[in-house]
Protein backbone atom coordinates (compact mmCIF):
# COMPACT_ATOMS: atom_id res chain seq x y z
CA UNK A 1 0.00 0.00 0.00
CA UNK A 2 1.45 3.24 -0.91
CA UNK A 3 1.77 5.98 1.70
CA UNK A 4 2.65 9.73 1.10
CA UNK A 5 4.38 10.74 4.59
CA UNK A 6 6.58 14.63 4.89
CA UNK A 7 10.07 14.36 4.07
CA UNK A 8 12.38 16.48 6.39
CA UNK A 9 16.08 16.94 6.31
CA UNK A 10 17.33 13.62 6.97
CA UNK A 11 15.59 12.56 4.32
CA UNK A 12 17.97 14.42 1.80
CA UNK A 13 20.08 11.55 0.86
CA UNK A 14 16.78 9.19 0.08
CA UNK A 15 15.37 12.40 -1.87
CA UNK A 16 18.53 12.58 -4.08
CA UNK A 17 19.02 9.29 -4.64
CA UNK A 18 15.49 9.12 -6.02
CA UNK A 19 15.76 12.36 -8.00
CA UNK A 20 18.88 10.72 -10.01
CA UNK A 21 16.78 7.71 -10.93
CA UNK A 22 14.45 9.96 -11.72
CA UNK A 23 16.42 12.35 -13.91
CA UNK A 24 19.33 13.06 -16.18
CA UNK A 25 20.64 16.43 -14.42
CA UNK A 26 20.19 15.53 -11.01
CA UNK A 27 20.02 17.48 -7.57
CA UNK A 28 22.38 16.76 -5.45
CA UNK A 29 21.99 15.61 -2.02
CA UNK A 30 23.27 18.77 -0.20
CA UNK A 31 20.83 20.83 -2.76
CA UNK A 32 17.68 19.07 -1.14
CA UNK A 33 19.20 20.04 2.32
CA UNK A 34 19.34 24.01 0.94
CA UNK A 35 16.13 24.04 -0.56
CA UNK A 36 14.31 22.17 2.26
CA UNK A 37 15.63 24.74 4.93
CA UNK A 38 14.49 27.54 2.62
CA UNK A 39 11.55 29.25 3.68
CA UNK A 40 8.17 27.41 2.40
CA UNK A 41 9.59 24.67 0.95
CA UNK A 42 8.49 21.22 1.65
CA UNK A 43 8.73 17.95 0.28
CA UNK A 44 6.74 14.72 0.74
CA UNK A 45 7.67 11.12 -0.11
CA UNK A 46 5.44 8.27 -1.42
CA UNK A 47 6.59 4.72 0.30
CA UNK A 48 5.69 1.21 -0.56
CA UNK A 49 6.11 -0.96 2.99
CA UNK A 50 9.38 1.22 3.37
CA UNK A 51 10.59 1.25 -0.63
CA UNK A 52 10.63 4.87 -1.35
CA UNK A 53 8.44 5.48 -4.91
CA UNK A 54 8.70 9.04 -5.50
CA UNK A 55 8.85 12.64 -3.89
CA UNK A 56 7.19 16.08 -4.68
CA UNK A 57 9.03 19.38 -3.54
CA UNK A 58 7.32 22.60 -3.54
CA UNK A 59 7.40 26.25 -2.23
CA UNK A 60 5.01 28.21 -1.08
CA UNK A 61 5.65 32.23 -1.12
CA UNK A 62 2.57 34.64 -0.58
CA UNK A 63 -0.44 33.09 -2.83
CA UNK A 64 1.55 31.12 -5.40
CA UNK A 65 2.55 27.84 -4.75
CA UNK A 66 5.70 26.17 -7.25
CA UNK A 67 6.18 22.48 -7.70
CA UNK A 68 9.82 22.61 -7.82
CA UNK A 69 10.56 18.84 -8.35
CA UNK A 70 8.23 15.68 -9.10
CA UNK A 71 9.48 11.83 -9.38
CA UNK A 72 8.20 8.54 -9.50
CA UNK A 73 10.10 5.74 -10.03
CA UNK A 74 8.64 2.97 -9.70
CA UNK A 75 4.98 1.75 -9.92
CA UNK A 76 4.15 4.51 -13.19
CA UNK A 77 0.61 4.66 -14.49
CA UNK A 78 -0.87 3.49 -10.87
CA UNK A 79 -1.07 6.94 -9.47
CA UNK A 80 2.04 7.90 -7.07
CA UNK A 81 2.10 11.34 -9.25
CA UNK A 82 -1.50 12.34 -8.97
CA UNK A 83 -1.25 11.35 -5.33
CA UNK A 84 1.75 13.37 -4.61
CA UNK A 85 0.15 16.39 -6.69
CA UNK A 86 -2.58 16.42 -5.20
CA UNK A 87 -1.29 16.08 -1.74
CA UNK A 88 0.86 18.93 -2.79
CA UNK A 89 -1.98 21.12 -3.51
CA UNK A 90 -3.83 20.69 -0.69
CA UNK A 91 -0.94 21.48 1.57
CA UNK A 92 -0.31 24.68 -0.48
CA UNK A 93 -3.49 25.70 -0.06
CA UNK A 94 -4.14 25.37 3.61
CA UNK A 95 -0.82 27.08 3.29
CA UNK A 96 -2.84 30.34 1.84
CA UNK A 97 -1.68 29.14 -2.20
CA UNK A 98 -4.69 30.16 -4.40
CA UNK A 99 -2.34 29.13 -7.68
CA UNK A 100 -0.23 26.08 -8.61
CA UNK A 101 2.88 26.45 -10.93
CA UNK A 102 5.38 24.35 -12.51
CA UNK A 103 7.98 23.58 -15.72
CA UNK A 104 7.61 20.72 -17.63
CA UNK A 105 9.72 19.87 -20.71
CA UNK A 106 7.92 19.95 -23.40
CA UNK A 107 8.95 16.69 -24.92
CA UNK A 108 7.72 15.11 -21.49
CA UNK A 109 5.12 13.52 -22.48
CA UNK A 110 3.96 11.30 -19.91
CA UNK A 111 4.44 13.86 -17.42
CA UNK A 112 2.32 16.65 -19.60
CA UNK A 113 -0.46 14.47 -19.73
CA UNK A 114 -0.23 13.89 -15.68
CA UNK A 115 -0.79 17.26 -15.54
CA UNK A 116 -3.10 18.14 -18.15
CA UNK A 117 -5.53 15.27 -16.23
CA UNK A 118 -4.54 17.04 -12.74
CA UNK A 119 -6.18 20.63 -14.08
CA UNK A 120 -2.97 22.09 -15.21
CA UNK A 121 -2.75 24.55 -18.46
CA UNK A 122 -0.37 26.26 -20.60
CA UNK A 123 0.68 29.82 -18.84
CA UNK A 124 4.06 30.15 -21.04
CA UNK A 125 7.11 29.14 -21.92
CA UNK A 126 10.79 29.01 -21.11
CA UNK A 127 13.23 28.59 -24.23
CA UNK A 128 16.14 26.44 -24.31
CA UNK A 129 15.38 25.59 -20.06
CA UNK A 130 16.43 21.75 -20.75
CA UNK A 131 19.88 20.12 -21.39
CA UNK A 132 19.55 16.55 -22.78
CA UNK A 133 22.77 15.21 -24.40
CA UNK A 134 23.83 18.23 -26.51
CA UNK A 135 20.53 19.69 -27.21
CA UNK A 136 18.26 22.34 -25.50
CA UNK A 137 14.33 21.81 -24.87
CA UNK A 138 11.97 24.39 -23.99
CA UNK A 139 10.15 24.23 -20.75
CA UNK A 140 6.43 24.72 -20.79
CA UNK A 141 4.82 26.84 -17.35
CA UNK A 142 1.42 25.37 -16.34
CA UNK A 143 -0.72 26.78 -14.25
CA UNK A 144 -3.36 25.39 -11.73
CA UNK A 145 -6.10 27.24 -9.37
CA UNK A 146 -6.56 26.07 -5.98
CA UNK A 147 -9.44 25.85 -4.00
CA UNK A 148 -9.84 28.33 -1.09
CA UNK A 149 -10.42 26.17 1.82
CA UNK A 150 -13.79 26.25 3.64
CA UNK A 151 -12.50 27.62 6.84
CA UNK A 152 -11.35 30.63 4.92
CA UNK A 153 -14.24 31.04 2.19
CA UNK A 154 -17.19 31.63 5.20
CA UNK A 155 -18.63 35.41 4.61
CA UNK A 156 -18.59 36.31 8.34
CA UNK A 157 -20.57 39.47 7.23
CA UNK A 158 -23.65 37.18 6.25
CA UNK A 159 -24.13 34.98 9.72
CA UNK A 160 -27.76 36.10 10.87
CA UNK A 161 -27.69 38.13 13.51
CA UNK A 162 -30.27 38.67 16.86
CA UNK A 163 -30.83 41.53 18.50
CA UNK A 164 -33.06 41.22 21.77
CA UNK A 165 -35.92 43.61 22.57
């Protein structure tokens, strides 16, 4: 059974080891230890009875919320990434996030169609953001809105009020 629990810092090395299975240009281990002591970062891994699956990263700053990093390894097409998204979003928005953003390569397709499904669309691009081999790929910026949470969307003005007589 897969379980999305937070990742803190001693959970750097497990992060980058994942994030280099994950990805050509990987992030060093003492680069998820920066970023996760950065202000409104935070990460979250996905586990399988202990066997680490995948990881989001995010920040959070004022409304916006930016998935910096997204992996799955292992068990593709059975959810980990929606979970982990979607975990993500909700934390962002109790976190005050009213908008999700992220880069994508553009030639990802598997990962562009994760997101498409999720909500995400097109807000712009990045040329030449990508190194693969010798070549540059352009980096497509999606966009996502995110639910105001109840607690926050109640209209104090409209509660009925009683006066005595």
């Amino acid at each position: 059974m897969i379980e999305l629990v937070p990742a803190g810092l001693p959970d750097a090395p497990v992060l980058a080891a994942l994030h280099a299975r994950c990805f050509e240009d990987s992030w060093s281990e003492k680069g998820f230890r920066q970023l996760m002591e950065a202000t409104g970062v935070e990460a979250t891994l996905a586990h399988d009875s202990g066997e680490p699956l995948g990881f989001i990263l995010i920040r959070v700053a004022a409304d916006e919320c930016e998935i910096l990093s997204l992996g799955v390894v292992t068990s593709r097409g059975q959810g980990t990434g929606s979970r982990l998204v979607e975990r993500a979003a909700h934390r962002a928005s109790e976190r005050g996030a009213r908008t999700m953003f992220l880069e994508v390569n553009v030639n990802n397709t598997a990962a562009k169609r994760l997101y498409e499904k999720l909500g995400f669309r097109e807000a712009g691009r990045r040329g030449g953001y990508y190194r693969s081999c010798d070549s540059l790929a352009d980096a497509l910026i999606l966009r996502r809105d995110l639910p105001i949470p109840a607690w926050e969307s109640l209209d104090n003005s409209s509660s009925v009020k009683t006066e005595r007589t």
